[in-house]
Protein backbone atom coordinates (compact mmCIF):
# COMPACT_ATOMS: atom_id res chain seq x y z
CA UNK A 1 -61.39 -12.77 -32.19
CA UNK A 2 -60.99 -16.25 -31.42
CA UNK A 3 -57.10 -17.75 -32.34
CA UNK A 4 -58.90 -20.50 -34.44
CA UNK A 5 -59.94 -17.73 -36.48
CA UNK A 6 -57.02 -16.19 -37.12
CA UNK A 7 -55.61 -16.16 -40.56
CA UNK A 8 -51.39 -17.00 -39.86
CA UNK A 9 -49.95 -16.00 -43.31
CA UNK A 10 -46.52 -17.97 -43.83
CA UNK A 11 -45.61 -21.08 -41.52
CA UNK A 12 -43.60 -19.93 -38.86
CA UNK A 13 -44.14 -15.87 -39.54
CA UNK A 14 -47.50 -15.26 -37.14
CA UNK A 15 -46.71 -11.44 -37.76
CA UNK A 16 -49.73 -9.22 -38.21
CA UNK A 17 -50.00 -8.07 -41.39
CA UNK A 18 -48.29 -11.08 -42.61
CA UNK A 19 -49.17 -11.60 -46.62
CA UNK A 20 -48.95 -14.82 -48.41
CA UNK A 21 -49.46 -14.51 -52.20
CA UNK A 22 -49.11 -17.59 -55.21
CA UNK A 23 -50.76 -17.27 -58.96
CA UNK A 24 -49.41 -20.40 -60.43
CA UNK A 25 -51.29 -23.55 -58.93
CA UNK A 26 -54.76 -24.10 -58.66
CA UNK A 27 -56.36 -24.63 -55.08
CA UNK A 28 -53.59 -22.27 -53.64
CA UNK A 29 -54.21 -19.33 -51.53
CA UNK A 30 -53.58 -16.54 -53.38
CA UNK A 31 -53.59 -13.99 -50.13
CA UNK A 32 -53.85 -13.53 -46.94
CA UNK A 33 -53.85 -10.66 -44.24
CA UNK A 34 -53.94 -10.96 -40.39
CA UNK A 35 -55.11 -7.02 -39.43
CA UNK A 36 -54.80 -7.25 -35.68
CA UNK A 37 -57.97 -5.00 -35.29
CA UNK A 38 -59.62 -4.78 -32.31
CA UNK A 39 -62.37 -2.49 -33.54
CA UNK A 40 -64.98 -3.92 -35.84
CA UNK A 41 -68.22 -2.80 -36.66
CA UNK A 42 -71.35 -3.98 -38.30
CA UNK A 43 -72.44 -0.61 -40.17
CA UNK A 44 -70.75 1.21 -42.89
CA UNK A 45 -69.54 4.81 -41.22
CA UNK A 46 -71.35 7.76 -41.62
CA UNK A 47 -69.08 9.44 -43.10
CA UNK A 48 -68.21 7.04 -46.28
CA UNK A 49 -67.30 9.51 -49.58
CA UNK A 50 -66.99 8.11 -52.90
CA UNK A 51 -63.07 7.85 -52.43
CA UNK A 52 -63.35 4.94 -49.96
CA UNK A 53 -64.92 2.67 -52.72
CA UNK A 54 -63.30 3.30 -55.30
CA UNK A 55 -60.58 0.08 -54.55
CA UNK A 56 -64.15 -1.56 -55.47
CA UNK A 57 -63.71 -0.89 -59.27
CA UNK A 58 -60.00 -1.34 -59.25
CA UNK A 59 -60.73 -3.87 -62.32
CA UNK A 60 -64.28 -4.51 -64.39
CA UNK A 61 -65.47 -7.97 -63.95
CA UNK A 62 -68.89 -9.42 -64.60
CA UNK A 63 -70.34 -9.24 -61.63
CA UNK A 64 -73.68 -10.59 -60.14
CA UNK A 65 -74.75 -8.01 -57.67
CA UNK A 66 -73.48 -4.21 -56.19
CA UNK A 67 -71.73 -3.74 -53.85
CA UNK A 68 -75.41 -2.73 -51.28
CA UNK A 69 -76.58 -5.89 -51.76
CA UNK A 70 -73.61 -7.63 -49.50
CA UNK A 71 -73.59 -4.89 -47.12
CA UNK A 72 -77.52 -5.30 -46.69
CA UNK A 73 -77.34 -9.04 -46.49
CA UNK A 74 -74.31 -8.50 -43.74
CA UNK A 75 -75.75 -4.93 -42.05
CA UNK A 76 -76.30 -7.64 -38.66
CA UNK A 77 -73.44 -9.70 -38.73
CA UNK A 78 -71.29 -9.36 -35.19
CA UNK A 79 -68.05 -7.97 -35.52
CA UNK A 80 -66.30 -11.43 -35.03
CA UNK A 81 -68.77 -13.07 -37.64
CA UNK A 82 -66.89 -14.72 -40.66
CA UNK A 83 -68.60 -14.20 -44.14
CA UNK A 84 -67.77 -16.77 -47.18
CA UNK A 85 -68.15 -15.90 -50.54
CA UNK A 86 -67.55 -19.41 -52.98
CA UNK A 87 -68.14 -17.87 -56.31
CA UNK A 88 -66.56 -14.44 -55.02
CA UNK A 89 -65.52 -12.87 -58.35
CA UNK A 90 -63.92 -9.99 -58.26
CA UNK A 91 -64.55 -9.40 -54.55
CA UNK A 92 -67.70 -7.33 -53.95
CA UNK A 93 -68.70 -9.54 -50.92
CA UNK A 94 -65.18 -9.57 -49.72
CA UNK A 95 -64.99 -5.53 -49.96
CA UNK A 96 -68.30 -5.42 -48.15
CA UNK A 97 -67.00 -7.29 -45.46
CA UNK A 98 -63.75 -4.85 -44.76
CA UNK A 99 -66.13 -1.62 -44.71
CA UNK A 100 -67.78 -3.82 -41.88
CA UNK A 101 -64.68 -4.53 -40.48
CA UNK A 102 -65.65 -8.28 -40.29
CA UNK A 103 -63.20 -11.44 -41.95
CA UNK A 104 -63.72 -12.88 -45.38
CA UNK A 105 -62.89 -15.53 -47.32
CA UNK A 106 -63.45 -15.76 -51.31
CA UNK A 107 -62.97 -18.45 -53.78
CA UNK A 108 -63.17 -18.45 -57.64
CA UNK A 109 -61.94 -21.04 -60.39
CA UNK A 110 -60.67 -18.18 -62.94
CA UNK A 111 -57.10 -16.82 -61.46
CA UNK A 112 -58.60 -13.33 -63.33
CA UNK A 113 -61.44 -13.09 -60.58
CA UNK A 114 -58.91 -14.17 -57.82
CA UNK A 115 -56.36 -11.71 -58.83
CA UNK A 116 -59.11 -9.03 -58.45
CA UNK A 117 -60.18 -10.33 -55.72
CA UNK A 118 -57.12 -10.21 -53.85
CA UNK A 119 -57.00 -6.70 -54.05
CA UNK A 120 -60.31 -5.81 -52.24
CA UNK A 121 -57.79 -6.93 -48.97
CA UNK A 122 -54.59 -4.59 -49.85
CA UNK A 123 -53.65 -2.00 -47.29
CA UNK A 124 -50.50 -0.32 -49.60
CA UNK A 125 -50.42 3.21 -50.05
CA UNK A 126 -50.28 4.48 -54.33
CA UNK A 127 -46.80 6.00 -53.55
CA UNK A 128 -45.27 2.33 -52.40
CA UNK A 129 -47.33 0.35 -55.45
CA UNK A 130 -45.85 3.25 -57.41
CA UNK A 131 -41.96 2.58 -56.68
CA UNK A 132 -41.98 -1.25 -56.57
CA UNK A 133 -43.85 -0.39 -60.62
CA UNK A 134 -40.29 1.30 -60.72
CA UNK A 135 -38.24 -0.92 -59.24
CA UNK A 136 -39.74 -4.30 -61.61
CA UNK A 137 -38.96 -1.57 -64.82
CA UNK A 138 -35.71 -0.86 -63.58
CA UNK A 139 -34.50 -4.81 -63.48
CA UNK A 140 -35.12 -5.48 -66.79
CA UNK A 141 -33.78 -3.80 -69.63
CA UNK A 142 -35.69 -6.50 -71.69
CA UNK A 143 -38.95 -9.02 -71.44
CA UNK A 144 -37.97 -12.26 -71.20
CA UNK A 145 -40.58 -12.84 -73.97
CA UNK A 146 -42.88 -10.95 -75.85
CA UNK A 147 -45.85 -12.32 -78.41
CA UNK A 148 -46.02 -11.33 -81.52
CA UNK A 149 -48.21 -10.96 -84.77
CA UNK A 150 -50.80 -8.50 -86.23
CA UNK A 151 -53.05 -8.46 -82.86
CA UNK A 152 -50.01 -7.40 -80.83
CA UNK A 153 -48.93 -5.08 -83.26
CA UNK A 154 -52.06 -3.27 -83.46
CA UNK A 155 -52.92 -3.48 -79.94
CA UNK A 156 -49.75 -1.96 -77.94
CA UNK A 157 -46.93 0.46 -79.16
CA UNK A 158 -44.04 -1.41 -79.17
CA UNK A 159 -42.38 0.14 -75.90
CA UNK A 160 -45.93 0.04 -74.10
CA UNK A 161 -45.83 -3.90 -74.88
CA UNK A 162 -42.40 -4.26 -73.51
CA UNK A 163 -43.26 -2.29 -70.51
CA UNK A 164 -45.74 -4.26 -69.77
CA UNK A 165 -44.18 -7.90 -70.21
CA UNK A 166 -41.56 -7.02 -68.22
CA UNK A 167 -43.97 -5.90 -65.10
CA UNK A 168 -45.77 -9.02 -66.22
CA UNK A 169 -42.01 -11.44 -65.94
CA UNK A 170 -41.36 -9.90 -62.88
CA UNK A 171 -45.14 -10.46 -61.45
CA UNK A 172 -44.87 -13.75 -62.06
CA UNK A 173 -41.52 -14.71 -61.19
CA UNK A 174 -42.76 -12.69 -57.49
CA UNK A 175 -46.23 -11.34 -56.08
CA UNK A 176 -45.88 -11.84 -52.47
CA UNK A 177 -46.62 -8.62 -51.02
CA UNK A 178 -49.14 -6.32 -50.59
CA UNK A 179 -47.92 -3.91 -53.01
CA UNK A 180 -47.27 -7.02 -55.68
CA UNK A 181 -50.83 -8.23 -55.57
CA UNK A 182 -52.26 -4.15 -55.96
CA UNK A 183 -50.08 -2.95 -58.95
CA UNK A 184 -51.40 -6.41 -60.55
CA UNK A 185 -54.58 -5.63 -59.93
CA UNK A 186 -54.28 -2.06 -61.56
CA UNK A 187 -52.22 -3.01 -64.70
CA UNK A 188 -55.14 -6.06 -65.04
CA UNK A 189 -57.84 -2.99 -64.82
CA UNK A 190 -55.66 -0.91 -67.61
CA UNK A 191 -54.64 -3.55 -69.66
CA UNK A 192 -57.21 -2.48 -72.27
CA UNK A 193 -59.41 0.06 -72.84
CA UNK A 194 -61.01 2.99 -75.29
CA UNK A 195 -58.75 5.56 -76.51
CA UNK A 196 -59.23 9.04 -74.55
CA UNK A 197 -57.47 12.77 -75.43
CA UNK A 198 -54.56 13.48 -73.22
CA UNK A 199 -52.23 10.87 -71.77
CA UNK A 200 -53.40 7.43 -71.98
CA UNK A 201 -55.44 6.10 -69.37
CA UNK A 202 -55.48 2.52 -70.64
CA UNK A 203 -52.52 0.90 -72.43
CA UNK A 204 -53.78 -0.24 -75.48
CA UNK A 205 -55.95 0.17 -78.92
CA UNK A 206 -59.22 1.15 -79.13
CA UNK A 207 -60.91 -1.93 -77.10
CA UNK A 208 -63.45 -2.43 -74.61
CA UNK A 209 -62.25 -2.13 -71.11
CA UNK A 210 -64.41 -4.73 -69.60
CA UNK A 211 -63.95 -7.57 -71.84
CA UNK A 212 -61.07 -8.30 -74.91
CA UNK A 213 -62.05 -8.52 -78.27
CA UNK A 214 -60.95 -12.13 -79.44
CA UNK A 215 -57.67 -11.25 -81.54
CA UNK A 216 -59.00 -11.74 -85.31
CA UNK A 217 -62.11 -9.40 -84.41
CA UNK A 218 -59.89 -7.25 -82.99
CA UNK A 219 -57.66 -6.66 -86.17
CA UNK A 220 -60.20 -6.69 -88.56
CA UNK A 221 -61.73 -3.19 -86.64
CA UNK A 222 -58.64 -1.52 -86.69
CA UNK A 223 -58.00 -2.44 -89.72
CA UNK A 224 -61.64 -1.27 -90.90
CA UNK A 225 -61.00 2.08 -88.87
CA UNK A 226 -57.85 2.66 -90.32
CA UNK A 227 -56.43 2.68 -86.96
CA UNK A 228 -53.63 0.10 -86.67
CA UNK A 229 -51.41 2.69 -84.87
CA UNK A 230 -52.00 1.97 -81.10
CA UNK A 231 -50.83 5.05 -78.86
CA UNK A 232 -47.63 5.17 -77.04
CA UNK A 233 -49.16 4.80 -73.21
CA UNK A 234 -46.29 5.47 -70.61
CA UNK A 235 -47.18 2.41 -68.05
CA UNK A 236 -45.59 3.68 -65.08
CA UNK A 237 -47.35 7.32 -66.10
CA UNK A 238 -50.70 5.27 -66.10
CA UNK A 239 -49.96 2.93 -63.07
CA UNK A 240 -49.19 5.92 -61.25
CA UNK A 241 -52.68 8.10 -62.18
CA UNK A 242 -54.88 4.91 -61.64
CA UNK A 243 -53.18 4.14 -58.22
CA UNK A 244 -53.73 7.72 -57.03
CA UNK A 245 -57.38 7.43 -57.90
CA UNK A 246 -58.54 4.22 -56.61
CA UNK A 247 -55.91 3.80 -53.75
CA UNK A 248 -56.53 7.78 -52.24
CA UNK A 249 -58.27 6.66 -49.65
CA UNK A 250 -58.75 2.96 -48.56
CA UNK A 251 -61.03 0.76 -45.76
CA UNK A 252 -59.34 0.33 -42.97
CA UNK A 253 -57.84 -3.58 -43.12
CA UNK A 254 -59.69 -6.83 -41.89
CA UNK A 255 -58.93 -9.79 -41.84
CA UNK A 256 -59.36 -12.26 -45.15
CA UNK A 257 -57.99 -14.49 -47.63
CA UNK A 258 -58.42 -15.49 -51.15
CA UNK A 259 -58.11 -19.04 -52.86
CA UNK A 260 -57.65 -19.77 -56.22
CA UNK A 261 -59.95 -22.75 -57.36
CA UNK A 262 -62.91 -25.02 -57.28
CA UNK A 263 -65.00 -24.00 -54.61
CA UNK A 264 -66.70 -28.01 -54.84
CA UNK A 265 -63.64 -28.88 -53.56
CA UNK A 266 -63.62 -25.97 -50.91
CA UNK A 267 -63.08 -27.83 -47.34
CA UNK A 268 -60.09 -29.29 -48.59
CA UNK A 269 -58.66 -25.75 -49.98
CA UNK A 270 -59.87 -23.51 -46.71
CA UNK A 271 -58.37 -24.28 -43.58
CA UNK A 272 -60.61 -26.12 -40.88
CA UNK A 273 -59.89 -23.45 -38.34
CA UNK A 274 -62.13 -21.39 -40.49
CA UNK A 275 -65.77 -21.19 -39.09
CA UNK A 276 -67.99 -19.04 -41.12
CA UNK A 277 -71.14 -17.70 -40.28
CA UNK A 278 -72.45 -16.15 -43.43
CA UNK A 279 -72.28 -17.00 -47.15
CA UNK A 280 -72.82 -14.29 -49.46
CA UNK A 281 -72.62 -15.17 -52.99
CA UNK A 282 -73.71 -15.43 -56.72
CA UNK A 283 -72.85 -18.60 -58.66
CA UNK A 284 -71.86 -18.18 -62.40
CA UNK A 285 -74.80 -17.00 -64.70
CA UNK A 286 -77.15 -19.70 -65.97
CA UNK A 287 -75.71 -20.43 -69.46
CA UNK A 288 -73.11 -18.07 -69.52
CA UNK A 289 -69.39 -19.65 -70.93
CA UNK A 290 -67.13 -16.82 -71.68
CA UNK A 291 -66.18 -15.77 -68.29
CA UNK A 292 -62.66 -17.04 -69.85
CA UNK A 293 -62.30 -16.21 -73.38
CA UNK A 294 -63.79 -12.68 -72.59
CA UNK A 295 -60.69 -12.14 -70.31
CA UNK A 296 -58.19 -13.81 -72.44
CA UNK A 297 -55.52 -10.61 -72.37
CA UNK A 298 -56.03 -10.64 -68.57
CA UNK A 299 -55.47 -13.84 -67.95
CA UNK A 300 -52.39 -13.92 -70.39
CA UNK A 301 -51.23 -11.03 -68.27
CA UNK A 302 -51.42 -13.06 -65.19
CA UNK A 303 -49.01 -16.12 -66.85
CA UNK A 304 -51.79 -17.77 -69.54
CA UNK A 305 -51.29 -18.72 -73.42
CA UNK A 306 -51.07 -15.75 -75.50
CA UNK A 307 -53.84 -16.63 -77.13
CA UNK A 308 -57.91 -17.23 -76.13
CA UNK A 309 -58.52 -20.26 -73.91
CA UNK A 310 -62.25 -21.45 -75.20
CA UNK A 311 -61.87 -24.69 -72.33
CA UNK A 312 -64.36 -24.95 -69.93
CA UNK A 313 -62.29 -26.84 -67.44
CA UNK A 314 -63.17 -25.97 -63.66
CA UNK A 315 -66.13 -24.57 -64.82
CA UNK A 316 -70.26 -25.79 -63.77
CA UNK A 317 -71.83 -27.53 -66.94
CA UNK A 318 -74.25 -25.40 -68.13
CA UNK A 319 -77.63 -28.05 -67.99
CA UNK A 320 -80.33 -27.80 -65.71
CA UNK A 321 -79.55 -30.80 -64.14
CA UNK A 322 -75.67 -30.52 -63.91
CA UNK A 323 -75.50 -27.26 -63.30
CA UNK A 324 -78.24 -27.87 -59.85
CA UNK A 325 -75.60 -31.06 -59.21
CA UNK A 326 -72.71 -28.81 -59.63
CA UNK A 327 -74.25 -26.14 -56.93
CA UNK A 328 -75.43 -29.15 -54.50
CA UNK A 329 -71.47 -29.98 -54.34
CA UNK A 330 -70.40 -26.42 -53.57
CA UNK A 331 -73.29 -25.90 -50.69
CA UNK A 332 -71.94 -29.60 -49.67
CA UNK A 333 -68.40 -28.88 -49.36
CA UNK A 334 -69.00 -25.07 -47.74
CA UNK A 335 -71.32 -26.47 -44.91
CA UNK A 336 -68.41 -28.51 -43.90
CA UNK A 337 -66.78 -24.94 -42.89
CA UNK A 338 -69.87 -23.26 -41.26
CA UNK A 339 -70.58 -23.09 -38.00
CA UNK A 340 -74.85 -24.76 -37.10
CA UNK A 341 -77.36 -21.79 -37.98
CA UNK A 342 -75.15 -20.42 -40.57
CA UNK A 343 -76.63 -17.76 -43.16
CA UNK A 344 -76.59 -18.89 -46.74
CA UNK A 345 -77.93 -15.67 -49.23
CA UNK A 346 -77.63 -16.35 -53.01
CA UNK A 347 -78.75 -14.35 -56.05
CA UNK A 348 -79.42 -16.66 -58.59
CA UNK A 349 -79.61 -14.92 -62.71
CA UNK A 350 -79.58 -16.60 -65.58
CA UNK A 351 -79.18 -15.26 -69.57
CA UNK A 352 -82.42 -14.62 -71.11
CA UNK A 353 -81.97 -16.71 -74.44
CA UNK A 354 -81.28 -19.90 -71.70
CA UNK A 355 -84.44 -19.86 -69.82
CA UNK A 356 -83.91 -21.59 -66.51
CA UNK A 357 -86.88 -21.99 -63.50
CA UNK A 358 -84.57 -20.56 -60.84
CA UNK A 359 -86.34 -21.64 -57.92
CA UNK A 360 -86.48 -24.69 -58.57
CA UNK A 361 -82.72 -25.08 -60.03
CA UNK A 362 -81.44 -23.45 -56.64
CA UNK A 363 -83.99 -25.96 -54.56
CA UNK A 364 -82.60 -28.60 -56.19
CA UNK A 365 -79.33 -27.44 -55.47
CA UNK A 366 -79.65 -27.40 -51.75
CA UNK A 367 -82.24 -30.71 -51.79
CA UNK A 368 -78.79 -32.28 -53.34
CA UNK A 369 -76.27 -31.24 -51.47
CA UNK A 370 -77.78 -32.74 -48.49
CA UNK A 371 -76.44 -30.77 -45.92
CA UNK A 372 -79.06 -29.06 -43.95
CA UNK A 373 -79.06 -25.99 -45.97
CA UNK A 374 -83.22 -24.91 -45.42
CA UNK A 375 -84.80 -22.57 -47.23
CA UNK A 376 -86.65 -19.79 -45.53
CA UNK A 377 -87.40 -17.12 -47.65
CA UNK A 378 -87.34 -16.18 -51.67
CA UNK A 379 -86.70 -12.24 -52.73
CA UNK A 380 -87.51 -10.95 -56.26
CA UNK A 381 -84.23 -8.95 -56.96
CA UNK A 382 -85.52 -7.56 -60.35
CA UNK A 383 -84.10 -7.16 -63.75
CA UNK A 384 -80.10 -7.33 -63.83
CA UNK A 385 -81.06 -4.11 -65.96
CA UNK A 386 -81.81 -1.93 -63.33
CA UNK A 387 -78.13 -0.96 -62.30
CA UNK A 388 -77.69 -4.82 -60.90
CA UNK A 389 -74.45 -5.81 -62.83
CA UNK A 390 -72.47 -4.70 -65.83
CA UNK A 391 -73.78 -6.97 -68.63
CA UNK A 392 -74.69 -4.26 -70.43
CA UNK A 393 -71.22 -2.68 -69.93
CA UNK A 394 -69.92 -6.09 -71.09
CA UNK A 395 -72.17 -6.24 -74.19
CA UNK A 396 -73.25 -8.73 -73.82
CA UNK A 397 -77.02 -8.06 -73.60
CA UNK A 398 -79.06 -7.85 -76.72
CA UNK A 399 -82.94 -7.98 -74.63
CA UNK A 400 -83.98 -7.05 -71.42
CA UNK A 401 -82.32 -9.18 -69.11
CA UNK A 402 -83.88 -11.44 -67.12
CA UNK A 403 -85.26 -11.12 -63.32
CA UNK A 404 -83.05 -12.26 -60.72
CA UNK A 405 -84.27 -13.90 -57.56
CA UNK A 406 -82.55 -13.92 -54.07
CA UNK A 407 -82.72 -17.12 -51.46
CA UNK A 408 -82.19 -17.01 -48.04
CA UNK A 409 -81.35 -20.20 -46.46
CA UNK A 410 -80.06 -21.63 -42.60
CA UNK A 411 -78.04 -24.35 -42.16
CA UNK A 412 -79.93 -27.13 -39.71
CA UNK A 413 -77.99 -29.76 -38.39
């Protein structure tokens, strides 16, 4: 692989397998990992078992697309090929690119997504993630702080909710290795979730596991259900089950890197030395504005107001014309980074009570940016019902969702 495309981790350290992880300033990269491979490949092995993708699902996020549709779109990328994902979420594109065994590069404005994210390019093993769980519990005898009122009452026994904001003081005050940016991942994915028989697999109240209930909602249903008594969850008990299951068996590691922030603003946040060759993405959903409040827990977890953050800072506006002007700056900026005859895929959805005409917004998008993005083909991708995203995991769908449509473009210049 050529050095320019070589990811160097901290000034000064050109190690392999050097990490680099910040959570507390926008436009920062959040992680890094040099590999050293010499092997790549451009299929996914024969001999792939459910283990091996289970890292995938290490945390529910909305998400745009599975995890086949960025190993399709990629299935003839070269091993040395670099793949850029500017709305990456919680990492599917990225993931798809270390079963190839090619380098990645993801960007998202919500530090949730990017903490997710992050952990599609751990190598850590569950034992190590495990112990350094220990070792955070072992520091502090006592949170530095812990919210209060009837939501956090109801929601965590009170030793679960000091177990967890003391792994969440010592996260912040340090998540620079591999094993830091995993067992955030995992307590983000177990933060909240249904009640179960047995020991706790999630560490609060009865709540959804993909989104949190806004607090007020919240306490009015246990209240209602005459279940205000949240369960005692061990977290290092739970940290060390979910680790076991999603870490048994990893990819091996690739190259990649993960940036917190505005992806308009994306050639001044990714290095020059990057070159990509193929975007793979999914901007936000047409019309959809909770991606924040819905993780409000999470992204208290990860150092935000203890309370939901309804702002829409960072995000695209949400009007035909904005939202295409919004795009045209993000296909701008991320041509700046790809190398002539560049592969641009995007599926475009939008929510079916905000009607959008998606060819046209994304045509007007690239028409915009001005850039030499060309359109050469359009793919129906068919109703986000059909197994294409976890809307209706997020309930958030209350009618047949709407169709989805895939572009393919090259960048001309």
């Amino acid at each position: 692989m050529a050095d320019e495309h070589r990811i160097r981790g901290h000034p000064g350290n050109e190690s392999k397998g050097a990490l680099r992880i910040q959570n507390s300033v926008k436009g920062c990269l959040i992680f890094s990992q040099e590999s050293g491979l010499e092997n790549g490949g451009s299929l996914l092995p024969e001999d792939v078992q459910p283990p091996i993708l289970r890292l995938n699902a290490v945390c529910p996020y909305y998400t745009m697309f599975p995890l086949d549709f960025p190993l399709r779109c990629l299935d003839n990328a070269d091993k040395n090929d670099w793949v850029l994902d500017p709305f990456c979420g919680r990492g599917t594109t990225l993931f798809a690119a270390r079963l190839l065994g090619i380098g990645c590069v993801g960007i998202d404005s919500n530090p949730v997504a990017a903490a997710i994210a992050a952990a599609k390019l751990v190598h850590t093993t569950p034992d190590a993630v495990v112990e350094r769980a220990r070792l955070i519990l072992s520091e502090a005898s006592e949170p530095l702080s812990t919210p209060s009122g009837d939501f956090w009452e109801f929601c965590y026994h009170p030793e679960t909710l000091k177990e967890i904001c003391i792994l969440r003081s010592g996260l912040m005050k340090s998540c620079e290795t591999a094993e830091d940016v995993m067992l955030r991942a995992l307590l983000l994915g177990i933060l909240h979730g249904p009640r179960q028989r047995g020991s706790p697999t999630y560490l609060s109240n009865q709540m959804p596991r993909t989104y949190a209930t806004k607090p007020n909602a919240a306490v009015h249903y246990w209240k209602r259900t005459n279940n205000t008594v949240p369960p005692r969850a061990d977290v290092l008990d739970a940290v060390k089950r979910r680790a076991g299951y999603s870490l048994r068996k990893l990819p091996p590691p690739s190259e990649g890197a993960v940036y917190f922030g505005d992806a308009q603003g994306s050639e001044g946040m990714v290095p020059p030395s990057y070159r990509f060759n193929w975007v793979v993405t999914s901007p936000p959903y047409f019309g959809m504005r909770t991606y924040r409040p819905d993780q409000w827990l999470r992204n208290w977890f990860l150092g935000g107001a203890d309370s939901v953050d309804y702002s829409q800072e960072g995000q695209i506006p949400h009007s035909s014309y904005k939202y295409a002007k919004g795009l045209s700056e993000v296909w701008r900026s991320i041509a700046k980074r790809c190398s002539p005859g560049a592969r641009l895929i995007i599926r475009f959805g939008y929510l079916p009570s905000i009607p959008v005409d998606a060819r046209e917004t994304l045509r007007a998008s690239l028409k915009l940016a001005g850039s030499g993005w060309r359109i050469r083909r359009w793919v129906e991708a068919g109703s986000a019902n059909n197994g294409k995203r976890q809307s209706e995991q997020f309930g958030r769908v209350t009618r047949a969702a709407a169709s989805e449509v895939d572009v393919y473009a090259r960048l001309e210049v």
